[in-house]
Protein backbone atom coordinates (compact mmCIF):
# COMPACT_ATOMS: atom_id res chain seq x y z
CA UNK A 1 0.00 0.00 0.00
CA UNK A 2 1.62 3.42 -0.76
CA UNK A 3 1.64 6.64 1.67
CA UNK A 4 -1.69 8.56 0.86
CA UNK A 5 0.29 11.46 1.83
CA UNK A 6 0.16 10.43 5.20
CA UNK A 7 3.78 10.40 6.65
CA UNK A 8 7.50 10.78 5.80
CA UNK A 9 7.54 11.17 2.50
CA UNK A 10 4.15 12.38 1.86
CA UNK A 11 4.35 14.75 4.41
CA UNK A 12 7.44 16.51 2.95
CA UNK A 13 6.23 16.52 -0.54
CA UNK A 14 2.76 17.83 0.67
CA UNK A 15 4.54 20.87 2.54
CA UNK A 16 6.36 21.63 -0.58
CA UNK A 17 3.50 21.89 -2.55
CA UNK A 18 2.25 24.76 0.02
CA UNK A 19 5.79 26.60 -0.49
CA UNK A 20 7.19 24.87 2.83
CA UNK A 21 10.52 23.31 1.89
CA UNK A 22 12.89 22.02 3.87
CA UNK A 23 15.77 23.91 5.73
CA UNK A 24 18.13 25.13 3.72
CA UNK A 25 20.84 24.16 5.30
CA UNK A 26 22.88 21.79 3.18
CA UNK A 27 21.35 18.49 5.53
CA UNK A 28 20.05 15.09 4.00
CA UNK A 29 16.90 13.11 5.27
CA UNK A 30 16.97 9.97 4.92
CA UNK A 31 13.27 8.61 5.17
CA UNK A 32 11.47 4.74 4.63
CA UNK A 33 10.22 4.18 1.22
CA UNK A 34 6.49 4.88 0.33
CA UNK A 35 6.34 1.44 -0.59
CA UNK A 36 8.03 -1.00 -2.49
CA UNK A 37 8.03 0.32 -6.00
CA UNK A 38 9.09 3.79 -5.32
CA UNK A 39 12.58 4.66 -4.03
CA UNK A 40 15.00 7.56 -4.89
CA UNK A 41 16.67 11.06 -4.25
CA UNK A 42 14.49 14.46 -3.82
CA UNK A 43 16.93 17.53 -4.23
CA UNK A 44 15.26 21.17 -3.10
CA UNK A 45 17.75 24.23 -2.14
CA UNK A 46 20.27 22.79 -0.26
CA UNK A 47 18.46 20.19 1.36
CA UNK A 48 18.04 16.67 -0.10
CA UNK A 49 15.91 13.91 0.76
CA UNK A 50 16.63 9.98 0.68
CA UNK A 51 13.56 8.19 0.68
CA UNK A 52 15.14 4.06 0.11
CA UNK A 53 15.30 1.33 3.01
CA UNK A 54 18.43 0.93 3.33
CA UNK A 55 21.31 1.18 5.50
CA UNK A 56 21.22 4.68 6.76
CA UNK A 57 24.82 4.57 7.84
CA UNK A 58 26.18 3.87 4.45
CA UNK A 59 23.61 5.94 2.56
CA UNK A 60 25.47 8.72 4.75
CA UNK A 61 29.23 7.56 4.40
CA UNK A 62 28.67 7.31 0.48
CA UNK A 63 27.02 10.09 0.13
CA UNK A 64 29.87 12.22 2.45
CA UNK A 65 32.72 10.30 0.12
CA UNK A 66 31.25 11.58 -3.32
CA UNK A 67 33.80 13.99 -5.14
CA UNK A 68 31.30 16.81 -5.68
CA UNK A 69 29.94 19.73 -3.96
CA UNK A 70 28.20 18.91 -0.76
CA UNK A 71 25.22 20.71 -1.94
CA UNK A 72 24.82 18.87 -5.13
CA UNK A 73 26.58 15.41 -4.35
CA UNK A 74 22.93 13.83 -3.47
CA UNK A 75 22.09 14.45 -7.84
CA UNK A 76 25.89 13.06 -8.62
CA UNK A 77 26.08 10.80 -11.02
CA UNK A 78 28.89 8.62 -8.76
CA UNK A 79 26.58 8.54 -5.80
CA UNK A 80 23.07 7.89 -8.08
CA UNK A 81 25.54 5.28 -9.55
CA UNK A 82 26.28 3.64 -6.17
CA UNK A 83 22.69 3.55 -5.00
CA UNK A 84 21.66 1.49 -8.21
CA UNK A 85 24.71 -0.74 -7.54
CA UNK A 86 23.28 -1.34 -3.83
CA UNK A 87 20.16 -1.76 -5.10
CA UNK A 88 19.93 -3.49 -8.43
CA UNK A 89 17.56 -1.00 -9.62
CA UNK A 90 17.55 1.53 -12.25
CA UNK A 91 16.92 4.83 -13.12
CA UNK A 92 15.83 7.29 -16.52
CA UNK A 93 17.41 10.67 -15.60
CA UNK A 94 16.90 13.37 -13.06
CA UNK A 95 13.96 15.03 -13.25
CA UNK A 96 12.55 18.76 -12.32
CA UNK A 97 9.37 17.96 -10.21
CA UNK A 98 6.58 20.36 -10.72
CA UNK A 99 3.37 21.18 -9.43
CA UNK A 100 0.09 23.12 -9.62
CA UNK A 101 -3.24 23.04 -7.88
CA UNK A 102 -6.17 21.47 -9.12
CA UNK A 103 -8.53 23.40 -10.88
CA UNK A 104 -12.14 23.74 -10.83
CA UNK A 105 -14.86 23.38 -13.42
CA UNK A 106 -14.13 21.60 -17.05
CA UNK A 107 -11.43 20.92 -19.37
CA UNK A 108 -10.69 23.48 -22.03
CA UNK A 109 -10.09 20.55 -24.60
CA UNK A 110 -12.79 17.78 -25.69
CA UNK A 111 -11.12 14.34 -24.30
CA UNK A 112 -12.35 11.18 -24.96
CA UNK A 113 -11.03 8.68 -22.06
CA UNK A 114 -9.49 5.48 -22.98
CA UNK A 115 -10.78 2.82 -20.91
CA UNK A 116 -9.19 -0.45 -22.58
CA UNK A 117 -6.41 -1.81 -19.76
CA UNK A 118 -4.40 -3.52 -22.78
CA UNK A 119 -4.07 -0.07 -24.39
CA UNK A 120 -0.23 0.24 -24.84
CA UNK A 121 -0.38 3.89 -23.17
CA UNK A 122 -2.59 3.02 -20.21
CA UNK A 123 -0.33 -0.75 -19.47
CA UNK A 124 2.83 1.14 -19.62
CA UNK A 125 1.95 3.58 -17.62
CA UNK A 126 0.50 1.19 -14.86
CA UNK A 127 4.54 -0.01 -14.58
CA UNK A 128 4.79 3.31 -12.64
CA UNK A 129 1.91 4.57 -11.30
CA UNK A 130 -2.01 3.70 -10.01
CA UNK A 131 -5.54 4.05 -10.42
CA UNK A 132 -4.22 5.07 -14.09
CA UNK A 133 -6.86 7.18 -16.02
CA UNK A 134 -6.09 8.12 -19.84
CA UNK A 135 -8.02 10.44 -22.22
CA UNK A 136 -7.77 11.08 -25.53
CA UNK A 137 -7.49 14.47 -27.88
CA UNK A 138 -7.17 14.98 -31.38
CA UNK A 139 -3.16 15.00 -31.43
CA UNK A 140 -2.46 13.90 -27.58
CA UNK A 141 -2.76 12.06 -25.37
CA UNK A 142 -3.37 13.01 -20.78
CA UNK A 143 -2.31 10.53 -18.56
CA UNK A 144 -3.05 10.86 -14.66
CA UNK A 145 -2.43 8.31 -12.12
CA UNK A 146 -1.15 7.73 -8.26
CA UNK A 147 2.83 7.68 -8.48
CA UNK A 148 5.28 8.51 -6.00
CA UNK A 149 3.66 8.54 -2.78
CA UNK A 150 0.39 8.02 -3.76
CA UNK A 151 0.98 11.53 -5.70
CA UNK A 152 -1.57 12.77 -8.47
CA UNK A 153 0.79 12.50 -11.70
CA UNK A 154 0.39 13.88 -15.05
CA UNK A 155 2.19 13.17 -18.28
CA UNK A 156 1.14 14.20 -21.95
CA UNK A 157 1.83 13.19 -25.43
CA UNK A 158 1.71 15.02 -28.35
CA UNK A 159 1.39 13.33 -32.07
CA UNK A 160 4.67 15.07 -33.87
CA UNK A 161 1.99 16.25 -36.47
CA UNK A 162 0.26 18.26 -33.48
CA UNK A 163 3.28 20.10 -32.32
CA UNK A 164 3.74 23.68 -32.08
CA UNK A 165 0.18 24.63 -31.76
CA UNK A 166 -0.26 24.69 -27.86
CA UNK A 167 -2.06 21.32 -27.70
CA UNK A 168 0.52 20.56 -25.24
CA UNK A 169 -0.24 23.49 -23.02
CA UNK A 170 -4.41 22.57 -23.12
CA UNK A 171 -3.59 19.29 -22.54
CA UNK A 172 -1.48 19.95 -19.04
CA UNK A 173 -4.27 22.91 -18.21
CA UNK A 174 -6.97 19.87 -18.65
CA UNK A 175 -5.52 17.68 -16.38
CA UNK A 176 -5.87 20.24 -13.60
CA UNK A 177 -9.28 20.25 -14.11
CA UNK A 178 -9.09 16.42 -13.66
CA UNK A 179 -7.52 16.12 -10.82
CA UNK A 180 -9.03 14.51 -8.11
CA UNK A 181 -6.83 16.07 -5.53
CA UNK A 182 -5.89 19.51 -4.70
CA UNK A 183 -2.48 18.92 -6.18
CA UNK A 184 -1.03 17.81 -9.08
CA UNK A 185 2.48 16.47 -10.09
CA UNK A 186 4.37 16.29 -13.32
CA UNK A 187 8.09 16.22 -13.93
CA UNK A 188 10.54 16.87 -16.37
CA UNK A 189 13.34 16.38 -18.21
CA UNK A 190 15.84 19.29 -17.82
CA UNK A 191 17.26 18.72 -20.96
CA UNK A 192 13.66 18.85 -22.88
CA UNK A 193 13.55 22.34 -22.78
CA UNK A 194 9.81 22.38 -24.85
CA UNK A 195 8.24 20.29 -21.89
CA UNK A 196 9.84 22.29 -19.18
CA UNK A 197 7.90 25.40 -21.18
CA UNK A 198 4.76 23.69 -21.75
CA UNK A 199 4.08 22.68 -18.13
CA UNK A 200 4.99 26.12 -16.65
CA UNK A 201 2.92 27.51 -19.66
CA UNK A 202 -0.05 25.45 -17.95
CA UNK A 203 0.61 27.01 -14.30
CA UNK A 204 2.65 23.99 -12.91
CA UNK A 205 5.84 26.04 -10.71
CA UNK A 206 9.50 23.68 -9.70
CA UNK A 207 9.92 22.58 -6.51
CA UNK A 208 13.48 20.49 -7.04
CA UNK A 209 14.88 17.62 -8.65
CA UNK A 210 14.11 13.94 -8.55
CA UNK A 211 16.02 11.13 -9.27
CA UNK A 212 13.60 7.98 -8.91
CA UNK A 213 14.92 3.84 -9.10
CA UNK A 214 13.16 1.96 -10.94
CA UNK A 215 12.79 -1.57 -9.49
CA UNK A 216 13.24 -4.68 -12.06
């Protein structure tokens, strides 16, 4: 069962959707896993968070032994690289996490939802998430769904055909007039500068990074 946003984790991501982050004061907090698939590194300002059960004593002395700057070392390739190695999982990139509130009244876009389980979007997005719901646009595609934490998540896909006419935009703004919680989560490639600019086109603001293993 993951954390509803009930402890640890939850609580710290649910302050720093309100703006309450915490200390800046170059610490790390090492807390249990929301459950078993989710595990990996939060980064805000100077302040990381740990969130993997494991040893906390080594999670410390590898993290103190990384050749970077204390501030970043917890987003260090060498020390991501370690955890995986402890772990045998796996990991995409670093993300930026984002956020928004939910928003009331309907969609600006016509969806259809997709309600078929075998649908290729909807299984592969069950690999990392819950309670998966996925709608349809002309061009796109809105995925929502419980991830890390038991987190509201969004992610959209655009049809190359329907690119550079704001779909992308509409289709972020719809899902926070889907979501069934007050907050909503998306993240981000750093490097894909046109999703970055899409999401905070649609109102979602960065809280940090994320670095999330993936269990096999």
């Amino acid at each position: 069962m993951v954390d509803r946003m009930g402890g640890g984790l939850g609580d710290i991501l649910a302050a720093a959707a309100q703006g309450r982050f915490p200390p800046a004061d170059g610490g790390t907090t090492v807390v249990a896993q929301p459950g078993p698939r989710d595990a990996g590194v939060l980064a805000f300002t100077a302040h990381s968070v740990i969130f993997l059960d494991e040893d906390e004593d080594w999670l410390r002395a590898t993290l103190a032994a990384t050749n970077a700057d204390p501030l970043g070392a917890s987003m260090n390739p060498g020390f991501l690289a370690a955890l995986m190695a402890r772990t045998g999982r796996s990991m995409n990139c670093v993300d930026l996490l984002t956020c928004a509130p939910a928003l009331p009244g309907e969609p600006p876009l016509a969806l259809t939802e997709i309600e078929d389980p075998e649908h290729p979007r909807v299984a592969r997005a069950l690999k990392f998430r819950d309670d998966v719901r996925v709608w349809a646009a002309d061009g796109g595609v809105l995925i929502l769904g419980r991830g890390v934490a038991g987190r509201w998540e969004v992610a959209v896909e655009l049809d190359e055909s329907a690119r550079g006419r704001g779909l992308g935009v509409q289709l972020a703004l719809s899902a926070r007039h889907l979501a069934p919680e007050p907050v909503l989560w998306a993240q981000q490639s750093p490097g894909n500068a046109r999703s970055v600019r899409t999401f905070q086109a649609a109102g979602f603001r960065p809280v940090g990074s994320e670095a999330l293993l993936v269990a096999h």
